[in-house]
Protein backbone atom coordinates (compact mmCIF):
# COMPACT_ATOMS: atom_id res chain seq x y z
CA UNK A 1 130.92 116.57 196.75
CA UNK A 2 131.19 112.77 196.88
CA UNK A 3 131.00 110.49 194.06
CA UNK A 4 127.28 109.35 195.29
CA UNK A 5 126.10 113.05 194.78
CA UNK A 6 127.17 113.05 191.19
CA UNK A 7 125.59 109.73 190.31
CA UNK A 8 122.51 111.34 189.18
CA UNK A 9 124.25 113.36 186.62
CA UNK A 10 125.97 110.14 185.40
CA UNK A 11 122.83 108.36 185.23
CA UNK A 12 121.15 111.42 183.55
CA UNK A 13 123.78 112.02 181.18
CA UNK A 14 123.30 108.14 179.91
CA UNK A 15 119.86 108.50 179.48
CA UNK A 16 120.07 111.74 177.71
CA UNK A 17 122.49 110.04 175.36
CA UNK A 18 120.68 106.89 174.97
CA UNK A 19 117.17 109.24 174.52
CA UNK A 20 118.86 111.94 171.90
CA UNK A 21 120.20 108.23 169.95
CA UNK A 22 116.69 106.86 169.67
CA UNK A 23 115.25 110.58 168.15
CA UNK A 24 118.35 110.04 165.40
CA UNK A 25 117.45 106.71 164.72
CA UNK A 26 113.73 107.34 164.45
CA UNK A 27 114.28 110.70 162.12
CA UNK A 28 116.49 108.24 160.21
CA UNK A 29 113.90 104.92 159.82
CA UNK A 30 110.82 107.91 159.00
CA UNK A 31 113.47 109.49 156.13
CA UNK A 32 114.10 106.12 155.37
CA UNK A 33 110.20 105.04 154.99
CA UNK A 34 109.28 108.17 153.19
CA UNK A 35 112.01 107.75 150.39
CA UNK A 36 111.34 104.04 150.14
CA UNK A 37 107.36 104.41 149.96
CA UNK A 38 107.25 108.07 147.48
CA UNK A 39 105.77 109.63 150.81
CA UNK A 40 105.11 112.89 151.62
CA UNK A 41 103.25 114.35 155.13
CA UNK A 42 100.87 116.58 154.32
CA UNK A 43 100.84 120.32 156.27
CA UNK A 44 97.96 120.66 158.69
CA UNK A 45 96.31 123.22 155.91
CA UNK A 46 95.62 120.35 153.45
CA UNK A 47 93.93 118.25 156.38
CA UNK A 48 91.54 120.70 157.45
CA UNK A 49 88.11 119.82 155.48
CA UNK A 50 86.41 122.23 153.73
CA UNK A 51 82.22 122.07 154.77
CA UNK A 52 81.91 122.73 151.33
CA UNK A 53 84.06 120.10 149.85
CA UNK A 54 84.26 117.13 152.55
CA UNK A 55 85.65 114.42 150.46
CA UNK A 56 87.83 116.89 148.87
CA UNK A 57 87.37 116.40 144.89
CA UNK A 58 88.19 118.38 142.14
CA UNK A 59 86.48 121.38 141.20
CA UNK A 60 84.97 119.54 138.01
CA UNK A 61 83.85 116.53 139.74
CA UNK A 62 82.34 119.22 142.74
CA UNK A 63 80.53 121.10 140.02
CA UNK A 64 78.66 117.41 138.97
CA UNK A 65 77.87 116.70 142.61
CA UNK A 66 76.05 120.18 143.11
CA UNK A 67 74.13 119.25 139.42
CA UNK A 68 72.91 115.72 140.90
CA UNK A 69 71.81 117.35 144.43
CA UNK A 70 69.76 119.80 142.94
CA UNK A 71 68.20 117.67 140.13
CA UNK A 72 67.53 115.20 142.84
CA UNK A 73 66.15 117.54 144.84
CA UNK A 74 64.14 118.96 141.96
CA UNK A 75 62.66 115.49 141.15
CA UNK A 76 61.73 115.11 145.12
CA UNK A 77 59.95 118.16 145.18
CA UNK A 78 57.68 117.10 142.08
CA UNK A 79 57.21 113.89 143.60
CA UNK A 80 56.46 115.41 147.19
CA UNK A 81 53.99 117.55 144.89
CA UNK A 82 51.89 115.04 143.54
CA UNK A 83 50.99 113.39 146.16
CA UNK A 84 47.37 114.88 148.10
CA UNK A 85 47.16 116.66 151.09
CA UNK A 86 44.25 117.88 153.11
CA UNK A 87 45.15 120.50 155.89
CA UNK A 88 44.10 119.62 159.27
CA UNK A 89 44.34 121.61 162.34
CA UNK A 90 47.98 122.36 162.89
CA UNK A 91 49.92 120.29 159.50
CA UNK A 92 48.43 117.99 156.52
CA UNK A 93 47.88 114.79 156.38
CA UNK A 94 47.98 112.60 153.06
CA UNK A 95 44.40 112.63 151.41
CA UNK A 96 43.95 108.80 151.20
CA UNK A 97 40.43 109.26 149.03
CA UNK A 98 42.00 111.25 146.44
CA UNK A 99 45.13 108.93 146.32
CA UNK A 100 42.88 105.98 145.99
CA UNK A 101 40.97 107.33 142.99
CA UNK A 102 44.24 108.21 141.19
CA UNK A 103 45.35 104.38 141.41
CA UNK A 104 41.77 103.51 140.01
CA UNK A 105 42.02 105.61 137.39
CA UNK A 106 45.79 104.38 136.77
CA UNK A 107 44.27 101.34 136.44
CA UNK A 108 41.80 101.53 134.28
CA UNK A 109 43.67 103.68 132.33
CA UNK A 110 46.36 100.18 131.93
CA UNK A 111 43.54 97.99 131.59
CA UNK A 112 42.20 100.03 128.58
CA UNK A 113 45.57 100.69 126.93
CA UNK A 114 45.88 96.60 127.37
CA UNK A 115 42.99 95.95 125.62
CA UNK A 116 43.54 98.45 122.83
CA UNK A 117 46.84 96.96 122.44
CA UNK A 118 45.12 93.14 121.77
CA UNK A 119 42.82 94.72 119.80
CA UNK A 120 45.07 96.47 117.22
C-alpha cells in the first residue's frame, strides 16, 4: 500500500477527531447553559398533552374550568330556550311574530314601570 491509499484514513481520522471535539464542546456549552439558566429538559412523558388537560393546569384550577363550561353551557341552553321556534318541514325556524310581541310587551312593561316610578 502506498501512502496515497492511506490518505483517506488520515483525512477520516481528522475529521473524526475534529467531529467527536465539537460533540464535547457542545455537551459542555448545553451543561454550561442549563446550570447558568436553573434549566431542566423535560422527558418526552411531560410533553405529551393530555385531551383532557391541554394547557396543563392544576387539578384545582381544572376542577374551576369544568364549573365555568358547564354553567356557561347551562346559561346557553336557557337562553337557546327562550327564544321561539316554529317547526317547519325538515328543522325550525325562529318565530319572528311571537318574538316581536315579547319586545312589545317588554316595552310596555318599561314604559309602565317608568311612569310608576315618576309617579311615586
Amino acid at each position: 500500500m502506498t501512502y496515497d491509499s492511506w490518505s483517506w484514513v488520515i483525512v477520516m481520522l481528522i475529521s473524526l477527531s475534529i467531529f467527536a471535539l465539537f460533540i464535547f464542546l457542545f455537551i459542555r456549552f448545553v451543561g454550561h447553559m442549563k446550570k447558568e439558566q436553573n434549566l431542566g429538559i423535560e422527558s418526552l412523558k411531560d410533553t405529551l398533552v393530555d385531551k383532557d388537560n391541554p394547557v396543563v393546569l392544576s387539578a384545582d384550577e381544572l376542577e374551576k374550568l369544568r364549573q365555568q363550561k358547564a354553567e356557561a353551557h347551562r346559561h346557553v341552553q336557557d337562553v337557546i330556550s327562550k327564544i321561539p321556534v316554529i317547526k317547519k318541514n325538515v328543522g325550525v325556524q325562529i318565530d319572528n311574530d311571537a318574538l316581536l310581541r315579547r319586545r312589545e310587551a317588554d316595552h310596555i312593561k318599561e314604559a309602565t314601570g317608568i311612569i310608576k316610578k315618576d309617579i311615586a
